[in-house]
N, C-alpha and C. Protein backbone atom coordinates (compact mmCIF):
# COMPACT_ATOMS: atom_id res chain seq x y z
N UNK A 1 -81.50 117.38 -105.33
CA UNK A 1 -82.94 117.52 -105.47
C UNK A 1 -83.63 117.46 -104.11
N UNK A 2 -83.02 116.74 -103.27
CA UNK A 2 -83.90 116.39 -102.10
C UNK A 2 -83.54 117.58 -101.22
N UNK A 3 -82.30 118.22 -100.95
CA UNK A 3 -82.06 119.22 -99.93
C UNK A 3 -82.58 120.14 -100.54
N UNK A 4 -82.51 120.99 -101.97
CA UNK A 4 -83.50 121.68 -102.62
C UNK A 4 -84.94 121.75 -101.84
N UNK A 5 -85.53 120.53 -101.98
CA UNK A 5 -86.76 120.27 -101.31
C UNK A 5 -86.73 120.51 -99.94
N UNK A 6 -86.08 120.61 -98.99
CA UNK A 6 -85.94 120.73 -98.00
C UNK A 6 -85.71 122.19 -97.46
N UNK A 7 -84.75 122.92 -98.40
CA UNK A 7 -84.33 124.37 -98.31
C UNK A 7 -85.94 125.06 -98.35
N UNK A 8 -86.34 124.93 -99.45
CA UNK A 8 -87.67 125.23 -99.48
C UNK A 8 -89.16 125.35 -98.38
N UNK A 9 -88.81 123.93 -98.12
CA UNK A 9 -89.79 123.64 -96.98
C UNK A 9 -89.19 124.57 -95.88
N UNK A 10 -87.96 124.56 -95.45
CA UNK A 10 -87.43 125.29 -94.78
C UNK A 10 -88.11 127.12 -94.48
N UNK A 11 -87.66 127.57 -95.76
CA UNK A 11 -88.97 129.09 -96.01
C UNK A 11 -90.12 129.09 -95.95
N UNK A 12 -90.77 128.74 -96.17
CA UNK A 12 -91.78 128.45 -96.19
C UNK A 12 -92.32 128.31 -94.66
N UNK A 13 -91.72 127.08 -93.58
CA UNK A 13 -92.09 127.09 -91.98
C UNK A 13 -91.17 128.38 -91.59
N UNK A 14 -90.48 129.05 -92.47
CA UNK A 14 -90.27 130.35 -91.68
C UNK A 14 -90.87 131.58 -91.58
N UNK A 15 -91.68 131.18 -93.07
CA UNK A 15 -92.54 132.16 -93.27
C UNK A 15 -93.88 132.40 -92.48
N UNK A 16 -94.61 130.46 -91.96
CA UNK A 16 -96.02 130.32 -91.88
C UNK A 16 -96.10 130.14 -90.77
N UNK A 17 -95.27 129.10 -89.91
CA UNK A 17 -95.24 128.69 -88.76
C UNK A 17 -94.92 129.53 -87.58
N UNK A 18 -95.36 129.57 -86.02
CA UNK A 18 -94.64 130.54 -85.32
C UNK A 18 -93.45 129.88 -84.82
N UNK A 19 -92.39 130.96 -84.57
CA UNK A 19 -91.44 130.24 -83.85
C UNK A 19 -91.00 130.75 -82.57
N UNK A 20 -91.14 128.97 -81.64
CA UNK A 20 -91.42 129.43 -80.27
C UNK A 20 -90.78 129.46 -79.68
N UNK A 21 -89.19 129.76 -80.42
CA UNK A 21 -87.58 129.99 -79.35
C UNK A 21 -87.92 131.22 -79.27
N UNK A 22 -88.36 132.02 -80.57
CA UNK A 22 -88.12 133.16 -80.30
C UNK A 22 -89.64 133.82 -79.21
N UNK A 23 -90.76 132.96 -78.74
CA UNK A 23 -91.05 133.65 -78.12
C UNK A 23 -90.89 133.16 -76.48
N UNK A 24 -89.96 132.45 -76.50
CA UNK A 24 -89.40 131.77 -74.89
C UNK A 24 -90.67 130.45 -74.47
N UNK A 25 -90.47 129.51 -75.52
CA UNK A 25 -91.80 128.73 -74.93
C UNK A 25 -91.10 127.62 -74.20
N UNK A 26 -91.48 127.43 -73.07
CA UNK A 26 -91.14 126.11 -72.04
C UNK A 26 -91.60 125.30 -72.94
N UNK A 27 -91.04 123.94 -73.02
CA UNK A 27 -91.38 122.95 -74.22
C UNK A 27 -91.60 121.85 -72.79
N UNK A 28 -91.53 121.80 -71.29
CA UNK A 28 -91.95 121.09 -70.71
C UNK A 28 -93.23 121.20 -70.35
N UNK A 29 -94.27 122.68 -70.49
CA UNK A 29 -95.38 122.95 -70.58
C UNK A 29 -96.20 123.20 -72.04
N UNK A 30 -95.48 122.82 -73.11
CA UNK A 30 -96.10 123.01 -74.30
C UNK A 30 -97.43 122.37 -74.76
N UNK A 31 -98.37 122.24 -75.58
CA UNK A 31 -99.08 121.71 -75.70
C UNK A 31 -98.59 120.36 -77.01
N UNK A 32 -99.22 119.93 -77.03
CA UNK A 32 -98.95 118.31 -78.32
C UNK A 32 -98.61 119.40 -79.64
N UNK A 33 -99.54 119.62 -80.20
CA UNK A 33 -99.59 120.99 -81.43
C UNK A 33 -97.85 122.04 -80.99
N UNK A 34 -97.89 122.26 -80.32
CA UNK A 34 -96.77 123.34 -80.40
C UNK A 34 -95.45 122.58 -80.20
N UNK A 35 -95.42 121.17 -79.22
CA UNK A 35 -94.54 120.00 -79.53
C UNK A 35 -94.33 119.66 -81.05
N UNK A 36 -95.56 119.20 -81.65
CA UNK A 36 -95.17 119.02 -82.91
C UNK A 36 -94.89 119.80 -83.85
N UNK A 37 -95.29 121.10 -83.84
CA UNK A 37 -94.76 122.63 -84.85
C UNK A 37 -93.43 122.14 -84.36
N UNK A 38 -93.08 122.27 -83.20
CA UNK A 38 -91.15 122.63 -83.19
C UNK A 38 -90.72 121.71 -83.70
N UNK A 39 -90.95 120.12 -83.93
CA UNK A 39 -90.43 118.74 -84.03
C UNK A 39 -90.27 119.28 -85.34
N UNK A 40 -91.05 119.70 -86.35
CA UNK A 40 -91.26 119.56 -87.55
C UNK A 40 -90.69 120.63 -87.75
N UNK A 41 -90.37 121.73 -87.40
CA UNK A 41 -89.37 122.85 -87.71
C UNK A 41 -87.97 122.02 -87.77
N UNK A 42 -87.80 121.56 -86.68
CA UNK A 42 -86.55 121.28 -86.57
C UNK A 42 -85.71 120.10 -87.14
N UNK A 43 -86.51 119.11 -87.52
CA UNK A 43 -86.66 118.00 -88.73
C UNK A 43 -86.37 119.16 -89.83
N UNK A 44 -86.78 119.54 -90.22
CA UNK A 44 -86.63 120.38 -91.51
C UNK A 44 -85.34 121.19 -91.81
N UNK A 45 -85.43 122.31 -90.68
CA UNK A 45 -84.23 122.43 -90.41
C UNK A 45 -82.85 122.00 -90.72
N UNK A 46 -82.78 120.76 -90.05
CA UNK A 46 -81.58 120.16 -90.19
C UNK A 46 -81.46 119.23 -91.11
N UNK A 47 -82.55 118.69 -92.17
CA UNK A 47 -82.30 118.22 -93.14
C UNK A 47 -81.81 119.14 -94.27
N UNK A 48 -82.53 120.54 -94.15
CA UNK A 48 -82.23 121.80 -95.09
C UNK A 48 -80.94 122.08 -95.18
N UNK A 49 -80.04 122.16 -93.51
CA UNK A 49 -78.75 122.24 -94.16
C UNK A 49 -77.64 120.67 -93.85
N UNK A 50 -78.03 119.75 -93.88
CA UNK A 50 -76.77 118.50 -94.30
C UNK A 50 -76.86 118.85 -95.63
C-alpha cells in the first residue's frame, strides 16, 4: 500500500514538477525552491522503487 502510494506520487512529480538534471542545473547555485523540488523528487523517487 505504501510503495503504491509512492509509485504514484512518483507520476505525478513526473508529470508536474520540472526536472533539473535534465536541464543541467548547478545545485551549488540553485535557489532554496529548486533545492527543495529536487530533495522531494528524489525522496520520492527512491521510496517509489525499494
Amino acid at each position: 500500500m505504501k510503495k503504491q502510494c509512492f509509485i504514484l506520487l512518483a507520476t505525478i512529480n513526473k508529470t508536474l514538477l520540472p526536472s533539473y538534471t535534465k536541464k543541467r542545473l548547478d545545485l551549488s547555485k540553485a535557489s532554496k525552491i529548486e533545492l527543495l523540488i529536487f530533495g522531494w523528487r528524489l525522496f520520492v523517487t527512491k521510496r517509489a522503487l525499494n
